[in-house]
N, C-alpha and C. Protein backbone atom coordinates (compact mmCIF):
# COMPACT_ATOMS: atom_id res chain seq x y z
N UNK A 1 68.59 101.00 33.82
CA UNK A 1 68.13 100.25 32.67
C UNK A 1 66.94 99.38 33.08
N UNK A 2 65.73 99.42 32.22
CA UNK A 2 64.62 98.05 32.74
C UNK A 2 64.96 97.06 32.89
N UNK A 3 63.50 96.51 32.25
CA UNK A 3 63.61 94.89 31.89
C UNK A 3 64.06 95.21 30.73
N UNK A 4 64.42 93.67 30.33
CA UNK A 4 64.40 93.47 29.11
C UNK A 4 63.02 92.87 28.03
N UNK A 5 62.74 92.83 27.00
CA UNK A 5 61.68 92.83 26.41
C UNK A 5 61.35 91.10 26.59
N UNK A 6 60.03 91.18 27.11
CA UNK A 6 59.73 89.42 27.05
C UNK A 6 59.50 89.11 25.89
N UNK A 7 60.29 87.56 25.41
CA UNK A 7 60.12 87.30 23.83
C UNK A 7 59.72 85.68 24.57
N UNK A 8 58.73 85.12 24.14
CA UNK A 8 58.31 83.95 23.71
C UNK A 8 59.21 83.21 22.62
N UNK A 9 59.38 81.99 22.63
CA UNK A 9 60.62 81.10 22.03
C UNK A 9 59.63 79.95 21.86
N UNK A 10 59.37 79.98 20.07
CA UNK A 10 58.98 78.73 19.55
C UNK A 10 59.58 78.34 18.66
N UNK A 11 60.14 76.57 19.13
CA UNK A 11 60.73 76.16 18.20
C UNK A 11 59.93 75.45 17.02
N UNK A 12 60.43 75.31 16.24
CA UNK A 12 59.93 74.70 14.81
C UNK A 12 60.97 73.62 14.41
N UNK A 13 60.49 73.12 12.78
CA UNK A 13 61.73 72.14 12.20
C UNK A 13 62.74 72.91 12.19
N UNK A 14 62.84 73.73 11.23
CA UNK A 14 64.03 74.73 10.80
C UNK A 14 64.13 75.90 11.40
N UNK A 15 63.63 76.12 11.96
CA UNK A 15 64.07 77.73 12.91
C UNK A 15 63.45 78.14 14.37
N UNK A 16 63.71 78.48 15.46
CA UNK A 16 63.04 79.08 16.20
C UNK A 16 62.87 80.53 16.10
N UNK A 17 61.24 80.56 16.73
CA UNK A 17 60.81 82.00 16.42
C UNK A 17 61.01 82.53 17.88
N UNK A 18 61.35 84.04 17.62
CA UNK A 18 61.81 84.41 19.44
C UNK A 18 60.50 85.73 19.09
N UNK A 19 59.81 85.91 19.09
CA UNK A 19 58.29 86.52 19.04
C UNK A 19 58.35 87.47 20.41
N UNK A 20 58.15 88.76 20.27
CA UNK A 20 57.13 89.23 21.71
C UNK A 20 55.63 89.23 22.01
N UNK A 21 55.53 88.98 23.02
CA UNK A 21 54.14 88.89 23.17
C UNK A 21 52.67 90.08 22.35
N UNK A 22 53.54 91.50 22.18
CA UNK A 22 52.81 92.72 21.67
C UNK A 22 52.34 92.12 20.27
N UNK A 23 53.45 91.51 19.40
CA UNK A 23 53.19 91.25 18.17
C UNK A 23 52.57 89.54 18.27
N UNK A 24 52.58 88.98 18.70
CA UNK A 24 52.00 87.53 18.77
C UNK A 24 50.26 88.01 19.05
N UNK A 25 49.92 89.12 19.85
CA UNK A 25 49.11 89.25 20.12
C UNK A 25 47.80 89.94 18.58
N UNK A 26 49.21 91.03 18.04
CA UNK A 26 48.62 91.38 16.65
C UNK A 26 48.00 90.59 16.21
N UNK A 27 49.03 89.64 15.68
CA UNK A 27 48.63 88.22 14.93
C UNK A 27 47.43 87.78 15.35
N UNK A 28 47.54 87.88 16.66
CA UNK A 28 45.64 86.93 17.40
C UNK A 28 44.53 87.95 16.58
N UNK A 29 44.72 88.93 16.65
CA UNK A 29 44.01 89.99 16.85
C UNK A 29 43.12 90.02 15.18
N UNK A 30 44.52 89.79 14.18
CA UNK A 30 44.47 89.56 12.76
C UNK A 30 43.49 88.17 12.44
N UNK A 31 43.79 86.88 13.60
CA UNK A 31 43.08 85.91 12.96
C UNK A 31 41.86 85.39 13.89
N UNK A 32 41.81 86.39 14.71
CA UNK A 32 40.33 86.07 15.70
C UNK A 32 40.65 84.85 16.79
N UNK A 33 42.10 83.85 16.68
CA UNK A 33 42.22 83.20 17.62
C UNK A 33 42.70 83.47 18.43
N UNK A 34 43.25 82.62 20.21
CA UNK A 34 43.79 82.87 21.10
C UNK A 34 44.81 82.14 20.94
N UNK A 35 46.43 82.28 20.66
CA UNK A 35 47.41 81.27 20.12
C UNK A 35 48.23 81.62 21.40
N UNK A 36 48.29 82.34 21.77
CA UNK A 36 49.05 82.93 23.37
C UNK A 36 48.84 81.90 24.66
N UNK A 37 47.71 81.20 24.62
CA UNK A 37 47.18 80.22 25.77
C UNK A 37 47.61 78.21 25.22
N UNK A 38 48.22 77.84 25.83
CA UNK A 38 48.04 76.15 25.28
C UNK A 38 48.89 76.32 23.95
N UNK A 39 49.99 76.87 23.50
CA UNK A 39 50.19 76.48 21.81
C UNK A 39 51.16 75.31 22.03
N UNK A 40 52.11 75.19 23.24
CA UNK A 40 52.61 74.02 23.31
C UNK A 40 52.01 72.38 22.83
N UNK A 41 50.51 72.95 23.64
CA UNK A 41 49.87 71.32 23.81
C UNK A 41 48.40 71.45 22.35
N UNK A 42 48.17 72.60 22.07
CA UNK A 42 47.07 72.42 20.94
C UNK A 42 47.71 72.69 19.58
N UNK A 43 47.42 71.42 18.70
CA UNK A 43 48.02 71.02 17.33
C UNK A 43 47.60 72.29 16.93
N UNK A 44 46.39 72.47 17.05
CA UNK A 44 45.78 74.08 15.73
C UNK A 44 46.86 75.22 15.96
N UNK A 45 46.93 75.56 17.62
CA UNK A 45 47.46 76.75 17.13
C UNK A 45 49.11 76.92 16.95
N UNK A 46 49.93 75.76 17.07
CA UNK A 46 51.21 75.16 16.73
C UNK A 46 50.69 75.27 15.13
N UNK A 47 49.96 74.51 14.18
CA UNK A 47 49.74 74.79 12.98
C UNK A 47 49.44 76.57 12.24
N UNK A 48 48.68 77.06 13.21
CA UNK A 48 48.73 78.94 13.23
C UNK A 48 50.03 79.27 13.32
N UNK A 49 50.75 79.55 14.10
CA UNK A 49 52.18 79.63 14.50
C UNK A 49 53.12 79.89 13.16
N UNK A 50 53.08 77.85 12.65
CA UNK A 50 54.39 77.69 11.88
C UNK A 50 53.50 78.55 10.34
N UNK A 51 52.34 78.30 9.81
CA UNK A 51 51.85 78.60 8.63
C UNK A 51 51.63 80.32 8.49
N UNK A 52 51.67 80.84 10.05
CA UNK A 52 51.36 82.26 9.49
C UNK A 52 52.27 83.69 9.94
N UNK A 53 53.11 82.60 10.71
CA UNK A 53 54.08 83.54 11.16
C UNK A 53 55.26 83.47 10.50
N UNK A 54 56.07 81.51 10.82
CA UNK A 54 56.94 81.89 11.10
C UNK A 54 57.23 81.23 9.27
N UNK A 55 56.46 80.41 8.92
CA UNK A 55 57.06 80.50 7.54
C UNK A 55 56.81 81.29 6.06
N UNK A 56 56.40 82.20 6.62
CA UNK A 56 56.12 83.77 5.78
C UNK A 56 57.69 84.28 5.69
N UNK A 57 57.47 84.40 6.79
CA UNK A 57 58.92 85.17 7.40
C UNK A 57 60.24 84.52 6.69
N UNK A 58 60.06 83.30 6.65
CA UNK A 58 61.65 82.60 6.68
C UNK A 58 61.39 82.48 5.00
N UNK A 59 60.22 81.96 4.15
CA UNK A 59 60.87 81.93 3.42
C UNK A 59 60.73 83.68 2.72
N UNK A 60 59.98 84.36 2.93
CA UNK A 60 60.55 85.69 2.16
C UNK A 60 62.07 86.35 2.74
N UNK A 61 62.22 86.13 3.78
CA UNK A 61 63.65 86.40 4.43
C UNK A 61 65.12 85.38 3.52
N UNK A 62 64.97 84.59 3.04
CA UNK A 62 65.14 83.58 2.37
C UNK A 62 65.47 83.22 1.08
N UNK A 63 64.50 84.01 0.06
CA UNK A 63 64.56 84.05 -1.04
C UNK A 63 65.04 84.04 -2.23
N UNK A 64 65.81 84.67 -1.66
CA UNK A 64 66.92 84.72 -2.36
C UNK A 64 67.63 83.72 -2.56
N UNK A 65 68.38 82.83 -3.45
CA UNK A 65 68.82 81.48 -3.89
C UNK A 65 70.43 81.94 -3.82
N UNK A 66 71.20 82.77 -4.24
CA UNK A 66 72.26 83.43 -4.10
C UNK A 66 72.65 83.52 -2.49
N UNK A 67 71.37 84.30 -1.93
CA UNK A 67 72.08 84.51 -0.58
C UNK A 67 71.89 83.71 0.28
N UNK A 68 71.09 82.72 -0.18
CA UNK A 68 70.88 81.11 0.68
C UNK A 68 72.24 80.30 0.40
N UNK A 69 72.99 80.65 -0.33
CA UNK A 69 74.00 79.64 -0.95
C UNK A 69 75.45 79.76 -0.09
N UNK A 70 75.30 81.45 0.27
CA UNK A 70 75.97 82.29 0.79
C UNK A 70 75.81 81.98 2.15
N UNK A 71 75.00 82.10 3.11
CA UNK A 71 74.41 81.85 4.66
C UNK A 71 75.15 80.02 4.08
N UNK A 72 74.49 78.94 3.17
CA UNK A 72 75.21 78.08 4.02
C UNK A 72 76.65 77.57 3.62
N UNK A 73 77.15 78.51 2.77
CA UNK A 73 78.85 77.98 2.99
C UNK A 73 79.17 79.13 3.75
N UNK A 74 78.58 80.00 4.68
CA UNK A 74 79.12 80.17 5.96
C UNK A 74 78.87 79.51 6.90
N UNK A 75 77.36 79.11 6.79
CA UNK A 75 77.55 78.25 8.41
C UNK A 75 78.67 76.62 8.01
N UNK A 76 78.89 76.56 6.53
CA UNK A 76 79.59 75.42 6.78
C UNK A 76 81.18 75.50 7.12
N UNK A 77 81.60 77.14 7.01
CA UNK A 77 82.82 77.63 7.54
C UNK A 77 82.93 77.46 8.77
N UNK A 78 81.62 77.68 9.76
CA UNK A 78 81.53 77.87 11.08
C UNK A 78 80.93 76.41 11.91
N UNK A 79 80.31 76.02 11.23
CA UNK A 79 80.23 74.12 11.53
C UNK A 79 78.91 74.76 12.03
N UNK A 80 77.71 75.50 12.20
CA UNK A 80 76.53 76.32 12.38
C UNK A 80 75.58 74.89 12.14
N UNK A 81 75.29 74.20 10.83
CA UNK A 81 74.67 73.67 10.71
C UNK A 81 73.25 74.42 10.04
N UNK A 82 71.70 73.77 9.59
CA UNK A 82 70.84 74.59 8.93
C UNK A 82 70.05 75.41 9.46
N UNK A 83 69.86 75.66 10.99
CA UNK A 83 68.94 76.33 11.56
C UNK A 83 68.59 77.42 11.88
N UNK A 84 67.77 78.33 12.08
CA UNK A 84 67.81 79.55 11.82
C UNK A 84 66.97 80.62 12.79
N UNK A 85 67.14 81.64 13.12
CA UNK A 85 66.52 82.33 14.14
C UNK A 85 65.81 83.14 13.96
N UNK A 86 64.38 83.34 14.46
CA UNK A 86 63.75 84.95 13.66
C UNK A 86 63.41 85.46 14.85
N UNK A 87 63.70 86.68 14.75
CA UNK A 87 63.38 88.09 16.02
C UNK A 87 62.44 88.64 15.41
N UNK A 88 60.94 88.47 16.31
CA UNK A 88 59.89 89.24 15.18
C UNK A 88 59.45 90.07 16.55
N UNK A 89 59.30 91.20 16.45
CA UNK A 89 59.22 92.74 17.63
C UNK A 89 59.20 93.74 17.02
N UNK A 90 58.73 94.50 18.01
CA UNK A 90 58.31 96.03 16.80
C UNK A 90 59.93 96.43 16.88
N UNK A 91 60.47 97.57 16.25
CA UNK A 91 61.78 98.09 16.44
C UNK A 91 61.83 99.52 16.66
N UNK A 92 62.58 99.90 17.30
CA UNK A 92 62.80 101.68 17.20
C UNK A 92 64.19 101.94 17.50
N UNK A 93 64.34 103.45 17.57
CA UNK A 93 65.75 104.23 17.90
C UNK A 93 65.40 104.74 19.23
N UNK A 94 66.49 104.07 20.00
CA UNK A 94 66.69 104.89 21.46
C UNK A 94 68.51 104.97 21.77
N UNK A 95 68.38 106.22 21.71
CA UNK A 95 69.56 107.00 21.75
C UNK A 95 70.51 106.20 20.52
N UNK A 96 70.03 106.51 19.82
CA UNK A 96 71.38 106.20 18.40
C UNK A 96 71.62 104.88 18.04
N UNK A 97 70.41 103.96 18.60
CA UNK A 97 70.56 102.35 18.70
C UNK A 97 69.72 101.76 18.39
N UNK A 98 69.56 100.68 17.82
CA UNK A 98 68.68 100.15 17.28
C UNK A 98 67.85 99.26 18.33
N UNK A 99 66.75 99.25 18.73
CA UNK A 99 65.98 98.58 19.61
C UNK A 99 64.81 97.62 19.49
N UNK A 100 64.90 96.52 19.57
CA UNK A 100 63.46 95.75 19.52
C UNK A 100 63.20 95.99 21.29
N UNK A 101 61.08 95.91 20.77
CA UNK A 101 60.15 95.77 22.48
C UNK A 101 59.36 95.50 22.30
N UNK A 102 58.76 95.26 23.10
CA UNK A 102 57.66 94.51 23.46
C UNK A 102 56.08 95.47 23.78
N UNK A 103 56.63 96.68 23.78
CA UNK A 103 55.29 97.39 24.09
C UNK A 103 55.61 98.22 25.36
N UNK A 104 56.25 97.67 25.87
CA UNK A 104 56.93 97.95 27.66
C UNK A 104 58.18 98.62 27.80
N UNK A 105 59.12 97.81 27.29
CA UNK A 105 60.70 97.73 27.75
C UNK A 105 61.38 96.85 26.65
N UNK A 106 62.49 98.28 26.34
CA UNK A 106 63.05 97.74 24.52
C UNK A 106 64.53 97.19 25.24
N UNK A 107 65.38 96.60 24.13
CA UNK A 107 66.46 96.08 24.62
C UNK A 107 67.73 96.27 22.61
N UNK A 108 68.64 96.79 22.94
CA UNK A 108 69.26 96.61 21.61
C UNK A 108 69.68 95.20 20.93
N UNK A 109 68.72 95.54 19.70
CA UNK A 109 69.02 94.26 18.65
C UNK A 109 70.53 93.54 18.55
N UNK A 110 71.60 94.34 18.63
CA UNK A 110 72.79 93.95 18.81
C UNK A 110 72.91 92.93 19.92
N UNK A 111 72.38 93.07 21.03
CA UNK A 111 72.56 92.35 21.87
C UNK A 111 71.97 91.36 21.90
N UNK A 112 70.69 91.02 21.20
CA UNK A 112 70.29 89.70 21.06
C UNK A 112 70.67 89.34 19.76
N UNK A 113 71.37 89.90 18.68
CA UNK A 113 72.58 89.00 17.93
C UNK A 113 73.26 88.75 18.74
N UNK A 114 74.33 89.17 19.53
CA UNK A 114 75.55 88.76 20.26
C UNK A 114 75.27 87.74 20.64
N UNK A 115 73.49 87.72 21.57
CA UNK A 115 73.47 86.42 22.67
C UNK A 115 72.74 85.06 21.64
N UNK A 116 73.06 85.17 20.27
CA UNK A 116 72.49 84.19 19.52
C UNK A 116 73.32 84.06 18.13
N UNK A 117 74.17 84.85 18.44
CA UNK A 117 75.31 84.51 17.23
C UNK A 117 76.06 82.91 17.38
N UNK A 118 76.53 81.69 16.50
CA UNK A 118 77.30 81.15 16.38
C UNK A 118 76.50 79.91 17.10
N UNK A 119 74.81 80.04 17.57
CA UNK A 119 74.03 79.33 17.80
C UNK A 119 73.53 78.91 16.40
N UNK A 120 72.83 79.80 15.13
CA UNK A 120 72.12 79.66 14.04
C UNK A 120 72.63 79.74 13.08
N UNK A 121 72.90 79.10 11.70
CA UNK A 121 73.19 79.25 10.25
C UNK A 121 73.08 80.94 10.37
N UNK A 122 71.55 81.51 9.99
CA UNK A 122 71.12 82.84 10.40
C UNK A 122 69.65 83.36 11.35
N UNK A 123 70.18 84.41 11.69
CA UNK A 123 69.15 85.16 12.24
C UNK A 123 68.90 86.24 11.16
N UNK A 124 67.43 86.21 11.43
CA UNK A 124 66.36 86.86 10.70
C UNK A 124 65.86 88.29 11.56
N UNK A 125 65.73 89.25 11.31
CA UNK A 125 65.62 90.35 12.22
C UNK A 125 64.22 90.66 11.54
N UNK A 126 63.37 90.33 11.95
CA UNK A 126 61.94 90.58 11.40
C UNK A 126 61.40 91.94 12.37
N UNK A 127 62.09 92.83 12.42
CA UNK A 127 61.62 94.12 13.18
C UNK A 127 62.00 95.22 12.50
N UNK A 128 61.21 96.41 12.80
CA UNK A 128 61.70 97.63 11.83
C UNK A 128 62.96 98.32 12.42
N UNK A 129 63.74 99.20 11.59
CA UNK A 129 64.72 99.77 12.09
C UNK A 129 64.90 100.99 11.23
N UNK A 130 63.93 101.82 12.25
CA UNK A 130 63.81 103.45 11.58
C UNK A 130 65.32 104.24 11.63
N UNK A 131 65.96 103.55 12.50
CA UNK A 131 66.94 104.76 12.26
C UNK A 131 69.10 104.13 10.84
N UNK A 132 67.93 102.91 10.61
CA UNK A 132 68.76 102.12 9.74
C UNK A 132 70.21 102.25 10.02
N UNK A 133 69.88 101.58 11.13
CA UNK A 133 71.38 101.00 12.53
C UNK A 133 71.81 99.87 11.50
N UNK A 134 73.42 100.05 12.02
CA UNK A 134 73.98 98.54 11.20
C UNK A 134 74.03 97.35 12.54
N UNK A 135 74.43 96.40 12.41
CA UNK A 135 74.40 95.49 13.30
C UNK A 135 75.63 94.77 12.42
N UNK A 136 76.44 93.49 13.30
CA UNK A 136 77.34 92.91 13.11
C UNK A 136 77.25 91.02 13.98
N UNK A 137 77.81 90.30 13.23
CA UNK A 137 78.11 89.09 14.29
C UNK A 137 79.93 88.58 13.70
N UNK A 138 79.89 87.53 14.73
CA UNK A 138 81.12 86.84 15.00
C UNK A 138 80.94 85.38 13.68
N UNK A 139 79.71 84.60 13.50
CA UNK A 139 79.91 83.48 13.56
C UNK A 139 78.29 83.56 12.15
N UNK A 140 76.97 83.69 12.86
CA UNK A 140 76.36 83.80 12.43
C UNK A 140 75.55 84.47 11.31
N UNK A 141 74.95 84.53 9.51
CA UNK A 141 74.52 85.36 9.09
C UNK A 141 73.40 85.49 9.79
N UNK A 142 73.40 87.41 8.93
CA UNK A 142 72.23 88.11 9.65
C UNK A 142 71.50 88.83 8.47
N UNK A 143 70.32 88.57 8.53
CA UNK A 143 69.41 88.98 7.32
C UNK A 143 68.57 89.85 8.21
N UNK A 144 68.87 91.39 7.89
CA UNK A 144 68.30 92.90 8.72
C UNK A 144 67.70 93.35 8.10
N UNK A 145 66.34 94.55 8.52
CA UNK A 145 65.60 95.34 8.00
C UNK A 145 66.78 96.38 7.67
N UNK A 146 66.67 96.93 7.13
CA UNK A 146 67.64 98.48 6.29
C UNK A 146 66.93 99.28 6.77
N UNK A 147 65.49 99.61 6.95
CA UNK A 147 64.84 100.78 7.52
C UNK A 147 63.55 99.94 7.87
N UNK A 148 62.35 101.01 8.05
CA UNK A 148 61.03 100.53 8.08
C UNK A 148 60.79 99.04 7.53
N UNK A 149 60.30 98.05 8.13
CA UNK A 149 59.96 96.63 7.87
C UNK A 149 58.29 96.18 7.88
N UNK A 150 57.88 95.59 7.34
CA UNK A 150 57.05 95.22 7.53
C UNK A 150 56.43 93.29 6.49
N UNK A 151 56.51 92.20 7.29
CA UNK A 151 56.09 91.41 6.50
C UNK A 151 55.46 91.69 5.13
N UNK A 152 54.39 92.38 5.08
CA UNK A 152 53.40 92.61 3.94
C UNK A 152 53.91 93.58 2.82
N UNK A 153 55.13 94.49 3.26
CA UNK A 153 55.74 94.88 2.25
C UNK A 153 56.87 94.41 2.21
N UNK A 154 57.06 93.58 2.56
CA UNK A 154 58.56 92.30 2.22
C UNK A 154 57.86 91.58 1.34
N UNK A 155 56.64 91.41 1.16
CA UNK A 155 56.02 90.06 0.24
C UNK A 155 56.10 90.72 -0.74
N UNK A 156 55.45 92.42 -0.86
CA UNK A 156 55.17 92.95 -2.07
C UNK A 156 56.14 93.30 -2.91
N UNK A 157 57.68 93.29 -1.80
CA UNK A 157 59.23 93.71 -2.71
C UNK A 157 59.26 94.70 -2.28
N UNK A 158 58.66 95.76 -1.52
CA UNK A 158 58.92 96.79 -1.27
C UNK A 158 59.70 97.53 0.31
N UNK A 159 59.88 95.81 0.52
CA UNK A 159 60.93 95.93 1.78
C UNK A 159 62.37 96.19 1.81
N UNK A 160 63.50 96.48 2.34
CA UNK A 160 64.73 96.91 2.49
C UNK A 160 65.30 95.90 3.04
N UNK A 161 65.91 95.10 3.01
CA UNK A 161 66.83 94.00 3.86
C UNK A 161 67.82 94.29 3.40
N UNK A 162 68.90 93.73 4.46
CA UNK A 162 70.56 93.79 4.03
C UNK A 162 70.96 92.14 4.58
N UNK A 163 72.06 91.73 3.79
CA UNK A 163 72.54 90.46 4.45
C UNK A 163 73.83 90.95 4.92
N UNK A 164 74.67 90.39 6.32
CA UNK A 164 75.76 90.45 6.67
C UNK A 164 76.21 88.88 7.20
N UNK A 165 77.39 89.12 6.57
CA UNK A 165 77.82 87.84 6.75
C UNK A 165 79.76 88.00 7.47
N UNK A 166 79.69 87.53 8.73
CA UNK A 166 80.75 87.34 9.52
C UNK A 166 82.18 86.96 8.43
N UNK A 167 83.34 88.45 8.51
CA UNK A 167 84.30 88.42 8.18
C UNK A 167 84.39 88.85 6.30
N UNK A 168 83.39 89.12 6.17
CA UNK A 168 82.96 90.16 5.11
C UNK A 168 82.24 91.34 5.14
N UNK A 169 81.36 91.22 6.14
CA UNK A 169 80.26 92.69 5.96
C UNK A 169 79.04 92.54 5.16
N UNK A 170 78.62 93.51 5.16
CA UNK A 170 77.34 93.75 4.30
C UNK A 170 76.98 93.45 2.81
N UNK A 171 76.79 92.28 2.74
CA UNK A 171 76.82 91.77 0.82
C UNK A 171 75.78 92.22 0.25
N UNK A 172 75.85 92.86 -0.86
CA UNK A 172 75.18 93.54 -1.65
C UNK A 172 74.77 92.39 -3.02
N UNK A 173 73.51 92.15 -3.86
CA UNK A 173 73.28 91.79 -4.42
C UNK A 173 74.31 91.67 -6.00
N UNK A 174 74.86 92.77 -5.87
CA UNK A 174 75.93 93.12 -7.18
C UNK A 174 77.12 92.35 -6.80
N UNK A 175 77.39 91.67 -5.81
CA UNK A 175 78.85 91.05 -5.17
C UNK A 175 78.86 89.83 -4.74
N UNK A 176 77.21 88.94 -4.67
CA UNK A 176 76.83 87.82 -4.35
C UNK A 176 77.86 86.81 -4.76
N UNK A 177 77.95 86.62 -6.19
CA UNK A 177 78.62 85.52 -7.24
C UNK A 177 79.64 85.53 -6.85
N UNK A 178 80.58 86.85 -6.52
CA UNK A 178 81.92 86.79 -6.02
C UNK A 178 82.48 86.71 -4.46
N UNK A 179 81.54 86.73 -3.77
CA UNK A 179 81.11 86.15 -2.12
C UNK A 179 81.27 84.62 -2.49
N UNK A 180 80.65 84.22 -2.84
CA UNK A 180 80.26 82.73 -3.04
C UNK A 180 81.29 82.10 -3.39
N UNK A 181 82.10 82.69 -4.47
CA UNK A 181 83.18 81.99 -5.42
C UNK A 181 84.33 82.02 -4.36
N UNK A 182 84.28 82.90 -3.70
CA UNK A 182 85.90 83.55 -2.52
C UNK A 182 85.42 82.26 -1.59
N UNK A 183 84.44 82.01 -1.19
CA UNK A 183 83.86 81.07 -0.11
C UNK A 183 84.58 79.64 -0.36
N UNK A 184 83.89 79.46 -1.65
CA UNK A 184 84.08 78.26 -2.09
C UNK A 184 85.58 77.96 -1.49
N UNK A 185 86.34 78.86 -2.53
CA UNK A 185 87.75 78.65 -3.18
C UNK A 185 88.22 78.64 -1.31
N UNK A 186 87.72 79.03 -0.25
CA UNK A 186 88.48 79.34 0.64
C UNK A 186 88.16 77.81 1.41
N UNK A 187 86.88 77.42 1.50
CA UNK A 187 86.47 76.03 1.64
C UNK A 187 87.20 75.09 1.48
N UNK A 188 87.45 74.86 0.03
CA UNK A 188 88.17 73.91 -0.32
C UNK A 188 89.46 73.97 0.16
N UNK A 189 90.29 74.84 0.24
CA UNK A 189 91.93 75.02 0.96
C UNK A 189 92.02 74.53 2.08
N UNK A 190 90.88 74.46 2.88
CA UNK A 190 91.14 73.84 4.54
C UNK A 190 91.55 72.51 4.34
């Protein structure tokens, strides 16, 4: 087995972004700057960062008012709190599995849910997943590509996401209201 895929870890107010360098580099590439050198210590490209990466991402990942309601009377089942994780990497299928990489050396998405479950309200899987692998957690929701991903056709609606939420499964938009209501009612009994 390789490496594993190098991901860069920027935190923000509300979420850290776990970025690989291949796609951070896109981004440079898209806005003519160098955000890869100094973003710790230079305000601009910390302002590049949160305005063009990572809060695109969170709030179209997000959007949804139903399934925001949903993510937080689970993390308030799980004591999670509001914060949230985004995995932004290209994705593929290697051997029957779903994989984010870096350009180099892929590693299965499952496994960086596992190693970030019951850390975040949710993780955000901002990577494609051609072979529309399911994934699962213990603790944490997970808002997944369904197939092919791409920011720019997530904006346009023409993206695939699925939400899964620990000790239910895969919630479907037709089952939201009654997710929520089971939540509640189960909330309040503790």
């Amino acid at each position: 087995m390789g490496k594993k895929p190098e991901l860069l870890k920027i935190e923000d107010k509300k979420c850290d972004l776990f970025i690989s360098r291949e796609c951070l580099e896109e981004h440079e590439g898209l806005s003519g700057s160098s955000v890869l050198r100094d973003w710790k210590e230079d305000e601009m490209k910390r302002f590049f960062i949160q305005e063009f990466i990572i809060n695109p991402r969170y709030k179209i990942m997000l959007s949804n008012p139903l399934q925001r309601e949903l993510i937080d009377l689970n993390s308030r089942k799980f004591g999670l709190g509001k914060r949230s994780a985004i995995l932004d990497a290209h994705g593929k299928s290697v051997h029957k599995k779903w994989h984010y990489c870096d350009g180099r050396n892929s590693r299965a998405v499952q496994e960086w849910v596992d190693e970030n479950d019951g850390r975040y309200a949710c993780l955000l899987l901002s990577c494609c997943n051609p072979g529309r692998h399911k994934i699962n957690s213990r603790r944490s929701a997970v808002i997944a590509a369904a197939d092919t991903y791409a920011p720019l056709l997530q904006e346009s609606g023409d993206a695939n996401t699925e939400l899964f939420i620990p000790e239910i499964g895969y919630v479907t938009d037709y089952v939201l209201e009654d997710e929520i209501r089971r939540m509640k009612k189960m909330l309040r009994g503790r």
